[in-house]
PDB file of N, CA and C in Angstrom:
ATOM      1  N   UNK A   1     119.511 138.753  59.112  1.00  0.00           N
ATOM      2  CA  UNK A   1     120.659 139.595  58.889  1.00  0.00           C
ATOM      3  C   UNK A   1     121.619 138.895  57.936  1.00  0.00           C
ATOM      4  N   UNK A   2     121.968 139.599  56.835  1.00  0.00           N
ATOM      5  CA  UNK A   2     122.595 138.882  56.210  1.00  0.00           C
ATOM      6  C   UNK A   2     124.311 139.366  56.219  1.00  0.00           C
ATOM      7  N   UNK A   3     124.982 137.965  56.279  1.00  0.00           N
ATOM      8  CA  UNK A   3     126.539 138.140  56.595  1.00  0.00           C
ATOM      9  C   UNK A   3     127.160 138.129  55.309  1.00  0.00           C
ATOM     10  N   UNK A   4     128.516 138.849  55.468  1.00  0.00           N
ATOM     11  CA  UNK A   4     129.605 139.447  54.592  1.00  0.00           C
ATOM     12  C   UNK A   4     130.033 137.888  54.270  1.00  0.00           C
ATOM     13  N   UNK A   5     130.524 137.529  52.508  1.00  0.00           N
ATOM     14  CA  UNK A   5     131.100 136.295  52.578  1.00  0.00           C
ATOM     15  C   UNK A   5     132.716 136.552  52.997  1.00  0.00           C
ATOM     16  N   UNK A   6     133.199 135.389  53.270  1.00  0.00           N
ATOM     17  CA  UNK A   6     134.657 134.925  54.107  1.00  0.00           C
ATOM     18  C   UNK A   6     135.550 135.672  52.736  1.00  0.00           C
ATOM     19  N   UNK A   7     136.914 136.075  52.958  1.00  0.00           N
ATOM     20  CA  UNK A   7     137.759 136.448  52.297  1.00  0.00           C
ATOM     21  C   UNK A   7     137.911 134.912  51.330  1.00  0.00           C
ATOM     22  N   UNK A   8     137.641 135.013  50.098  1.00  0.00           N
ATOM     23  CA  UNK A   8     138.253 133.765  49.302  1.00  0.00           C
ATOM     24  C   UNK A   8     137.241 133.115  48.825  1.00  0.00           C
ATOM     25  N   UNK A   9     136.080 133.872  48.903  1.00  0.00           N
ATOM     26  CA  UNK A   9     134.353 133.552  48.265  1.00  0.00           C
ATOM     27  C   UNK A   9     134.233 134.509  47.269  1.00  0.00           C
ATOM     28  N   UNK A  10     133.090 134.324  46.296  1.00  0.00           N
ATOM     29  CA  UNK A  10     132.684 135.186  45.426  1.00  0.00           C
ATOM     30  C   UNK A  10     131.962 135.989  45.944  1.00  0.00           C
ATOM     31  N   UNK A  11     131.740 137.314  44.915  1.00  0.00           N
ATOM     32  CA  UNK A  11     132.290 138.054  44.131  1.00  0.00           C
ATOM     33  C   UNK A  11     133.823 137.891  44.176  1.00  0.00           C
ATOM     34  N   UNK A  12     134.802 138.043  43.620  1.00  0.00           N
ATOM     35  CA  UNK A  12     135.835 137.965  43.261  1.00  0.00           C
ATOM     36  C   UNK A  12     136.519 138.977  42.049  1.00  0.00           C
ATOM     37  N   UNK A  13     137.261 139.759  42.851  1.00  0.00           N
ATOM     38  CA  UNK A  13     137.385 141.000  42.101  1.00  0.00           C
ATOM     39  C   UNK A  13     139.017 141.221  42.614  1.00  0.00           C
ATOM     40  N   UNK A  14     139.948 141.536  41.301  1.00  0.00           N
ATOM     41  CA  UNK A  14     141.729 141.764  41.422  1.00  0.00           C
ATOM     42  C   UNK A  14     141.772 140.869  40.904  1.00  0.00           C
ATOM     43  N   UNK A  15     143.818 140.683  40.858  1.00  0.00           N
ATOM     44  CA  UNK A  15     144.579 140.295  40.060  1.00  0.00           C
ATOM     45  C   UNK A  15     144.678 138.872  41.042  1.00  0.00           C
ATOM     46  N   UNK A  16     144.713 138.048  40.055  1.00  0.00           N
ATOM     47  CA  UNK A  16     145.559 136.216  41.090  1.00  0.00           C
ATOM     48  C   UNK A  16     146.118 136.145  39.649  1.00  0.00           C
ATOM     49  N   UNK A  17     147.073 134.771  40.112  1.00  0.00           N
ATOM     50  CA  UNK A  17     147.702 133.868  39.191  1.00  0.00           C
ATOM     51  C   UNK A  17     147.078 133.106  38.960  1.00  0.00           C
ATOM     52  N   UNK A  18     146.987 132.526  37.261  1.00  0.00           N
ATOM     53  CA  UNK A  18     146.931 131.325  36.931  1.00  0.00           C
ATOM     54  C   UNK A  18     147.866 130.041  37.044  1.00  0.00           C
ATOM     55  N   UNK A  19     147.462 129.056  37.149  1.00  0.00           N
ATOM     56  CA  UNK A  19     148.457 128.041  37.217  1.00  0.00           C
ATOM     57  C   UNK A  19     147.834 127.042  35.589  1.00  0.00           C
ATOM     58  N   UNK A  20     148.827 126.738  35.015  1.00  0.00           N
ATOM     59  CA  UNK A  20     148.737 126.191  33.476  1.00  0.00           C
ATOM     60  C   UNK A  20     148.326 124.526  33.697  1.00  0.00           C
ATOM     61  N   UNK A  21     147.869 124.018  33.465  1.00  0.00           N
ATOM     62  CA  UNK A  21     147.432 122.809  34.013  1.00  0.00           C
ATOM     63  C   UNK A  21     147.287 121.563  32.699  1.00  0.00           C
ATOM     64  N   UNK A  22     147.629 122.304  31.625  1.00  0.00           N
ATOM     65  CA  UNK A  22     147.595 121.284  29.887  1.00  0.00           C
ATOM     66  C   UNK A  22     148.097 122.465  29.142  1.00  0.00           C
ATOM     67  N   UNK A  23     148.577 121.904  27.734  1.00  0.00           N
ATOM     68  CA  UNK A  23     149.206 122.927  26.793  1.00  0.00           C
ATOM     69  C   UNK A  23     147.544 123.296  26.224  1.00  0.00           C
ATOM     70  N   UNK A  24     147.868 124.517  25.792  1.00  0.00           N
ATOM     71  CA  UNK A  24     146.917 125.578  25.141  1.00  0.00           C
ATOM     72  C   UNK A  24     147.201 126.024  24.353  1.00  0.00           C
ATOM     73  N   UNK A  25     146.552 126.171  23.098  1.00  0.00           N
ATOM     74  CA  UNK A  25     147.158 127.289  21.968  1.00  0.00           C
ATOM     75  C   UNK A  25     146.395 129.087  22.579  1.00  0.00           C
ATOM     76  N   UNK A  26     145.691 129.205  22.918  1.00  0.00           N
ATOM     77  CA  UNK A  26     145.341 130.070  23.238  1.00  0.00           C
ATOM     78  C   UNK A  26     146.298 131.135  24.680  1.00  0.00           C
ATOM     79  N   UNK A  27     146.803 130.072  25.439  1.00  0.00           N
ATOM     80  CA  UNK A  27     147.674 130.329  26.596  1.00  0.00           C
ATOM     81  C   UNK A  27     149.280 130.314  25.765  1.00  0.00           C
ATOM     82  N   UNK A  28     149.855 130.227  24.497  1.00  0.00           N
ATOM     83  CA  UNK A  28     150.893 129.644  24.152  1.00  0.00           C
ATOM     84  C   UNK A  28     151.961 131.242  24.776  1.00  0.00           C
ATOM     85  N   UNK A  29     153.081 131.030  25.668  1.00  0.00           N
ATOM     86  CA  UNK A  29     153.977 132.090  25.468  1.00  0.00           C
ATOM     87  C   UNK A  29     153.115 132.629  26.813  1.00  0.00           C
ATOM     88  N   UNK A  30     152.126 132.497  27.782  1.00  0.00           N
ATOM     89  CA  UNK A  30     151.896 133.122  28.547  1.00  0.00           C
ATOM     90  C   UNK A  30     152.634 131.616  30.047  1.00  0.00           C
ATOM     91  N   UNK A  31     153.415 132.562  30.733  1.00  0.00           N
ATOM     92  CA  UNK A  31     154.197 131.502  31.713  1.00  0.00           C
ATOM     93  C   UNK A  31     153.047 131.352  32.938  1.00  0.00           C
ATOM     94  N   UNK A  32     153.861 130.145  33.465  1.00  0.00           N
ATOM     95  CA  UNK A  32     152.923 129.796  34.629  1.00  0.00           C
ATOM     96  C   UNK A  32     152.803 130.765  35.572  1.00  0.00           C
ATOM     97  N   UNK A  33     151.904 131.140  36.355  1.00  0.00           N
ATOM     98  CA  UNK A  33     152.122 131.779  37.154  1.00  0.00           C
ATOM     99  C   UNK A  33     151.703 133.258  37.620  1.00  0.00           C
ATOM    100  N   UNK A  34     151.278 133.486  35.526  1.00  0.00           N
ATOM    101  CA  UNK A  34     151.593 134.615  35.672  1.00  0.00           C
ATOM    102  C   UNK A  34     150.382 135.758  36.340  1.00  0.00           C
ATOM    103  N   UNK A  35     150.097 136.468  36.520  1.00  0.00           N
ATOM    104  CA  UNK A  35     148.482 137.294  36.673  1.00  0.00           C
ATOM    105  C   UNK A  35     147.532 137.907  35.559  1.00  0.00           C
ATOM    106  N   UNK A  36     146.386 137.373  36.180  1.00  0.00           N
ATOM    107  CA  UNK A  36     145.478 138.044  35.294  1.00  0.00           C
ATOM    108  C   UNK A  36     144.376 138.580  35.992  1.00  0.00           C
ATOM    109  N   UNK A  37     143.272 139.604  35.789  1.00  0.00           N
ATOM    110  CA  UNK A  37     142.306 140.351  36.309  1.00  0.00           C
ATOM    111  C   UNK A  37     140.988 139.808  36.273  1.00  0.00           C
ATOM    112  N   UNK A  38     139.925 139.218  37.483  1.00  0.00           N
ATOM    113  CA  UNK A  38     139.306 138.480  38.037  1.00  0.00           C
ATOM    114  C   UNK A  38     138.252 139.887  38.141  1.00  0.00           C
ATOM    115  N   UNK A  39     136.886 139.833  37.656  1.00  0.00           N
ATOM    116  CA  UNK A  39     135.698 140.549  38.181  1.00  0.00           C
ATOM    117  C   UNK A  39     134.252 139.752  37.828  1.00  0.00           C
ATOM    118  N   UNK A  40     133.939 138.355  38.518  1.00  0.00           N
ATOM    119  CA  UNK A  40     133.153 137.599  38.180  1.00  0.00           C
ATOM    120  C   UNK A  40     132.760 137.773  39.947  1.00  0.00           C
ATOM    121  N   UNK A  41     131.383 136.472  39.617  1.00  0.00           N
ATOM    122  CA  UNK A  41     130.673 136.218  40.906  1.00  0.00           C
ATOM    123  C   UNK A  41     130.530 134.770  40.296  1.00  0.00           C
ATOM    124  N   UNK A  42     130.989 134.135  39.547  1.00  0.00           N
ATOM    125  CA  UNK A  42     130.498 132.662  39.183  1.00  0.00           C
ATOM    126  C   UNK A  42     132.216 132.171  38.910  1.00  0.00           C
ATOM    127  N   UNK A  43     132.097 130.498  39.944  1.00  0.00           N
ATOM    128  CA  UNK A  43     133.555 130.061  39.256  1.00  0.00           C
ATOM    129  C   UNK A  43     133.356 128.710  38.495  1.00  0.00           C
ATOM    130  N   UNK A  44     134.014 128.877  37.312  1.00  0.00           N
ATOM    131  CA  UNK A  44     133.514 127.076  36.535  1.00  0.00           C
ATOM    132  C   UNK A  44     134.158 126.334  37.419  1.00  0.00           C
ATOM    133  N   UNK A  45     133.516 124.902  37.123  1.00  0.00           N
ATOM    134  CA  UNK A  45     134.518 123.783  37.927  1.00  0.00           C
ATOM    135  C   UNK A  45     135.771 123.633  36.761  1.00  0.00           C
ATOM    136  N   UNK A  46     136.660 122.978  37.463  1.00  0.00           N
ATOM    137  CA  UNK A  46     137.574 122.206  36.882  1.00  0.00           C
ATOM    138  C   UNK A  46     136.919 120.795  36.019  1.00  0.00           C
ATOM    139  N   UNK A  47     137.661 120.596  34.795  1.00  0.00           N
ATOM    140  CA  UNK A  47     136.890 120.136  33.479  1.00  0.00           C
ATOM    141  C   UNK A  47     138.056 119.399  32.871  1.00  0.00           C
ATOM    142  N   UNK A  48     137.674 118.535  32.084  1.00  0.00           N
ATOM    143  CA  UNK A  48     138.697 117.949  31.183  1.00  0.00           C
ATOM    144  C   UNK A  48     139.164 118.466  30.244  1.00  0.00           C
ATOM    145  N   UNK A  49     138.665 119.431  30.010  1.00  0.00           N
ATOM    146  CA  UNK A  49     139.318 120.839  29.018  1.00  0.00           C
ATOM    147  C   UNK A  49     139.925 122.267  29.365  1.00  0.00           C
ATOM    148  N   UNK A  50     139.789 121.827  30.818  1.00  0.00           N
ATOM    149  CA  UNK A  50     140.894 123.261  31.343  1.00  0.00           C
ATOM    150  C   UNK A  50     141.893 123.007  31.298  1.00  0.00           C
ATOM    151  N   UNK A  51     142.767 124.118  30.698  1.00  0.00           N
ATOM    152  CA  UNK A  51     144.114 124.516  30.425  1.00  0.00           C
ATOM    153  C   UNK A  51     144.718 125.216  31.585  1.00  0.00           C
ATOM    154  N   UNK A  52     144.000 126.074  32.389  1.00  0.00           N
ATOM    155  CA  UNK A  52     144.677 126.942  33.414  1.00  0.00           C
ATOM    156  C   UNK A  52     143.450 126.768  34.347  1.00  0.00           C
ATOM    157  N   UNK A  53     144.249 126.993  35.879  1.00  0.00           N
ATOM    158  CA  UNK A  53     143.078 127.015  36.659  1.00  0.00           C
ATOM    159  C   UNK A  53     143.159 128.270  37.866  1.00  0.00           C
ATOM    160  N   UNK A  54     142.643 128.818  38.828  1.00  0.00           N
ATOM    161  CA  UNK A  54     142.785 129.279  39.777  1.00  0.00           C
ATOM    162  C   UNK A  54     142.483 129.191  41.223  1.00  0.00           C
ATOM    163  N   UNK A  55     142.895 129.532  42.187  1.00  0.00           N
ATOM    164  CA  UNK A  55     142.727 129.426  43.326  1.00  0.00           C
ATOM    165  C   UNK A  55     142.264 130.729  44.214  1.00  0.00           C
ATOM    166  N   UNK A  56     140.968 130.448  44.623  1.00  0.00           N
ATOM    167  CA  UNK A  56     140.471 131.490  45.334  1.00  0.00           C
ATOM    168  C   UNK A  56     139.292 131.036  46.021  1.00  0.00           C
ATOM    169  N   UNK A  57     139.199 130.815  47.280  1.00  0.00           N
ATOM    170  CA  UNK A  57     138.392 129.926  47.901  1.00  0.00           C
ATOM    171  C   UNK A  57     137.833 128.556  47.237  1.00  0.00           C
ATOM    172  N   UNK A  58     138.901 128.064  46.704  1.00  0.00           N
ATOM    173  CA  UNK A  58     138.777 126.811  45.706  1.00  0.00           C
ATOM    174  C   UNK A  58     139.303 126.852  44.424  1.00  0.00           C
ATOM    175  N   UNK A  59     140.014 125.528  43.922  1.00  0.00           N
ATOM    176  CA  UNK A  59     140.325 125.672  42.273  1.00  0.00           C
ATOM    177  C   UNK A  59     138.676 125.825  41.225  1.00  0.00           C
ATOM    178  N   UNK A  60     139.149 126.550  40.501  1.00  0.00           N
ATOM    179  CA  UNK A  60     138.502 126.456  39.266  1.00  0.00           C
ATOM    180  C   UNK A  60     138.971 126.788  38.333  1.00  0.00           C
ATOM    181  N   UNK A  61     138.060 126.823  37.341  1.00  0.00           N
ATOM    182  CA  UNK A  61     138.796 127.054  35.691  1.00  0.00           C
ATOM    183  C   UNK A  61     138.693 128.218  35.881  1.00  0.00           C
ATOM    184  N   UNK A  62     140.183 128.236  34.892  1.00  0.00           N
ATOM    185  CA  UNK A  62     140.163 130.074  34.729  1.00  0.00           C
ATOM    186  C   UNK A  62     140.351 130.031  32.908  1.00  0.00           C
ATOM    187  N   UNK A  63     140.636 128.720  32.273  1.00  0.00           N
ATOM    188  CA  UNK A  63     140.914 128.904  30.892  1.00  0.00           C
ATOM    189  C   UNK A  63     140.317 127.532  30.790  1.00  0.00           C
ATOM    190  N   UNK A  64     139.616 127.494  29.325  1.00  0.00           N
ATOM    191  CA  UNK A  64     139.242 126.166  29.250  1.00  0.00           C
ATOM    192  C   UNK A  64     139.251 125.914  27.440  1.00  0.00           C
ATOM    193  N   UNK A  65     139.363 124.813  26.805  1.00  0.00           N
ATOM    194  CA  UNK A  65     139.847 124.746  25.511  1.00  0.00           C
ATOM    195  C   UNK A  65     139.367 124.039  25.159  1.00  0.00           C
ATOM    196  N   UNK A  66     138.723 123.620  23.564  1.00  0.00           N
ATOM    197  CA  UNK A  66     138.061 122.252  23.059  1.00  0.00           C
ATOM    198  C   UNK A  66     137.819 122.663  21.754  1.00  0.00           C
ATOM    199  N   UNK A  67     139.221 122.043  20.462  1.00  0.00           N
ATOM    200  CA  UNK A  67     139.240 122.481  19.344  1.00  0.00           C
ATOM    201  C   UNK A  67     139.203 124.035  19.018  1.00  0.00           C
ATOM    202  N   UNK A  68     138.456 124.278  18.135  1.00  0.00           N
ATOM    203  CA  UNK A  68     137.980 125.730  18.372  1.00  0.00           C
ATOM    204  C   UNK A  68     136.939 126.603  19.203  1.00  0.00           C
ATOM    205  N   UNK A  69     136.431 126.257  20.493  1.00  0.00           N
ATOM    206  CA  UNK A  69     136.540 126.648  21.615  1.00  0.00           C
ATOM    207  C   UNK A  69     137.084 127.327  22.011  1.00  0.00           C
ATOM    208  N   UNK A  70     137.151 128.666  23.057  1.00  0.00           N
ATOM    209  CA  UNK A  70     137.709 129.203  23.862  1.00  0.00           C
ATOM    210  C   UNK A  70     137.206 129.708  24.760  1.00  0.00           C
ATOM    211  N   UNK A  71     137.349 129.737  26.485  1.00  0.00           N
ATOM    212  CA  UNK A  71     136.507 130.523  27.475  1.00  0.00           C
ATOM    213  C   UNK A  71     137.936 130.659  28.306  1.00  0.00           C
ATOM    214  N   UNK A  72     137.692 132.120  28.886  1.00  0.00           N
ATOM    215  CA  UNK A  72     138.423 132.323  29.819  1.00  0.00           C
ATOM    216  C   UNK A  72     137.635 133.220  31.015  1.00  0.00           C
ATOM    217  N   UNK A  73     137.788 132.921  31.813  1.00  0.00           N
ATOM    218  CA  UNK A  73     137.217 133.206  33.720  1.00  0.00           C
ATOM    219  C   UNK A  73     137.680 135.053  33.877  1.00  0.00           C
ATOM    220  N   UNK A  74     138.550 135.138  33.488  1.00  0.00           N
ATOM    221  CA  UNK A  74     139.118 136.354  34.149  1.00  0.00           C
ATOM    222  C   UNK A  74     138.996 137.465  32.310  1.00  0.00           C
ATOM    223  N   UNK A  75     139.272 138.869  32.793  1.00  0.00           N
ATOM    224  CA  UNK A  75     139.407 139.358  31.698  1.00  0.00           C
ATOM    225  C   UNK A  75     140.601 139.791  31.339  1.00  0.00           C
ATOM    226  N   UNK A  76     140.695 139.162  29.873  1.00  0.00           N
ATOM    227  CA  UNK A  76     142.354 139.564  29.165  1.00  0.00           C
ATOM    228  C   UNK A  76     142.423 141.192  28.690  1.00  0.00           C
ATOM    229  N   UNK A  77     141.061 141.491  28.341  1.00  0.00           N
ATOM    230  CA  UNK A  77     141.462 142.988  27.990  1.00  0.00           C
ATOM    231  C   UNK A  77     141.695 144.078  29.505  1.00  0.00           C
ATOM    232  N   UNK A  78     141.869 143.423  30.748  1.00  0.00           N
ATOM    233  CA  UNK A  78     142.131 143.992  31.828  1.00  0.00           C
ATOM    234  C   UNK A  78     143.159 143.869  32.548  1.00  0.00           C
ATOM    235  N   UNK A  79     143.480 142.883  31.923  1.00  0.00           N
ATOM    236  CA  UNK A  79     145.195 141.894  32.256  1.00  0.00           C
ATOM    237  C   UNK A  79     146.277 142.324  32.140  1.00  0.00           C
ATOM    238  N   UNK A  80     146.962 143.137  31.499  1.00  0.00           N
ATOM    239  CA  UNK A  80     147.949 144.070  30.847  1.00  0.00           C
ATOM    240  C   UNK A  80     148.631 143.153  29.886  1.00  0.00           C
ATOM    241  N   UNK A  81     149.603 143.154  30.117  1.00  0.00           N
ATOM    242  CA  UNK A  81     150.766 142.220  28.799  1.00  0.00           C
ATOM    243  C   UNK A  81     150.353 140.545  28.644  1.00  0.00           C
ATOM    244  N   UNK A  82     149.934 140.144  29.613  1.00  0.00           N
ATOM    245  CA  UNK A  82     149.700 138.766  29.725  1.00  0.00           C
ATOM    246  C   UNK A  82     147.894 138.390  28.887  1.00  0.00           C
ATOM    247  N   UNK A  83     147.408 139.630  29.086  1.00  0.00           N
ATOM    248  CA  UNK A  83     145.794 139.542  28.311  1.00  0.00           C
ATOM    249  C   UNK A  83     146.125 139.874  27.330  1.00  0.00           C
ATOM    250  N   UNK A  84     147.380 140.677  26.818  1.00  0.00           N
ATOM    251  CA  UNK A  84     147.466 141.343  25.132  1.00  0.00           C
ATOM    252  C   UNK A  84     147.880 139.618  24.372  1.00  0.00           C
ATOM    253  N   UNK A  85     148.691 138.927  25.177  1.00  0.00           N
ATOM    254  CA  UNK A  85     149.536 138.026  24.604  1.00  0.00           C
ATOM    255  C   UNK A  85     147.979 137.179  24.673  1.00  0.00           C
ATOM    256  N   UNK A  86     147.132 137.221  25.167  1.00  0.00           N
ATOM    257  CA  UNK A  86     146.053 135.580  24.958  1.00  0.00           C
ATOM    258  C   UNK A  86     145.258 136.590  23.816  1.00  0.00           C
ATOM    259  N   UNK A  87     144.802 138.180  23.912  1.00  0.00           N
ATOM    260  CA  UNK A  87     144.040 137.889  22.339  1.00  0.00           C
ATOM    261  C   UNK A  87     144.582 138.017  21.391  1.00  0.00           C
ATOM    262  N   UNK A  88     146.116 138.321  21.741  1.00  0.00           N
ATOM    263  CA  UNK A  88     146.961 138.298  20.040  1.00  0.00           C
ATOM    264  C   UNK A  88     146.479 136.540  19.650  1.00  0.00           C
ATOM    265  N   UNK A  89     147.168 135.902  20.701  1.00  0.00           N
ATOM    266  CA  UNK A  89     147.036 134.366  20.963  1.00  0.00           C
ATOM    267  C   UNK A  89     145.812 133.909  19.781  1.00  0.00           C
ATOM    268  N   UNK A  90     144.616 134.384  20.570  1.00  0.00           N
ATOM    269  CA  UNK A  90     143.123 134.399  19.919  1.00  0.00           C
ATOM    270  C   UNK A  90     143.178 134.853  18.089  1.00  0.00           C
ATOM    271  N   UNK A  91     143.364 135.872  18.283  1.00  0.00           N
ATOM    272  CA  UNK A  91     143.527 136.558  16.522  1.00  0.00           C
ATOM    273  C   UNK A  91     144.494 135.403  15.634  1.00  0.00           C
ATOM    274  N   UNK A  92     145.398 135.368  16.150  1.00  0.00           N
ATOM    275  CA  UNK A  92     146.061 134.476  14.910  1.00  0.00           C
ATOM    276  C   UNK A  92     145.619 132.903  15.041  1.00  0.00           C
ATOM    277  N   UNK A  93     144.433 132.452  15.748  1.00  0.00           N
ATOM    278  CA  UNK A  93     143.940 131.139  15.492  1.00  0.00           C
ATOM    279  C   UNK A  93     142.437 131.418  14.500  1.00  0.00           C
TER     280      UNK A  93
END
């Protein structure tokens, strides 16, 4: 019989906060804290190149950076004002 996972396991689906964890050009003008929209089943670890991370049955990366690089965990085109501001962010790099 297979069991339901615990509230705070993946799949992972809604809005959490990021917490900013290094400067980002890609994050620039988006504040700590703020929310973004989560519809994954996989969480990266935390890395020497994450910029933002999240909390949801554990930290992980939610933004991660390296030169011209960019990955982000959650989706910005689902995010409202805070996802417009990371791919404007994106376009003008």
């Amino acid at each position: 019989m297979r069991t339901l996972p615990r509230i705070g396991q993946i799949p992972h689906v809604g809005w959490n906060r990021i917490r900013l964890t290094a400067e980002s050009r890609l994050l620039s003008g988006v504040p700590d804290g703020a929310f973004v929209y989560y519809t994954h089943s996989y969480r990266g670890p935390l890395v020497e190149d994450t910029r933002a991370s999240t909390g949801y049955g554990g930290l992980f990366s939610a933004v991660v950076e390296r030169e011209n690089i960019f990955g982000a965990q959650f989706h910005p085109e689902k995010s409202g004002a805070t996802g417009l501001r990371i791919l404007e962010n994106f376009c003008k790099l």
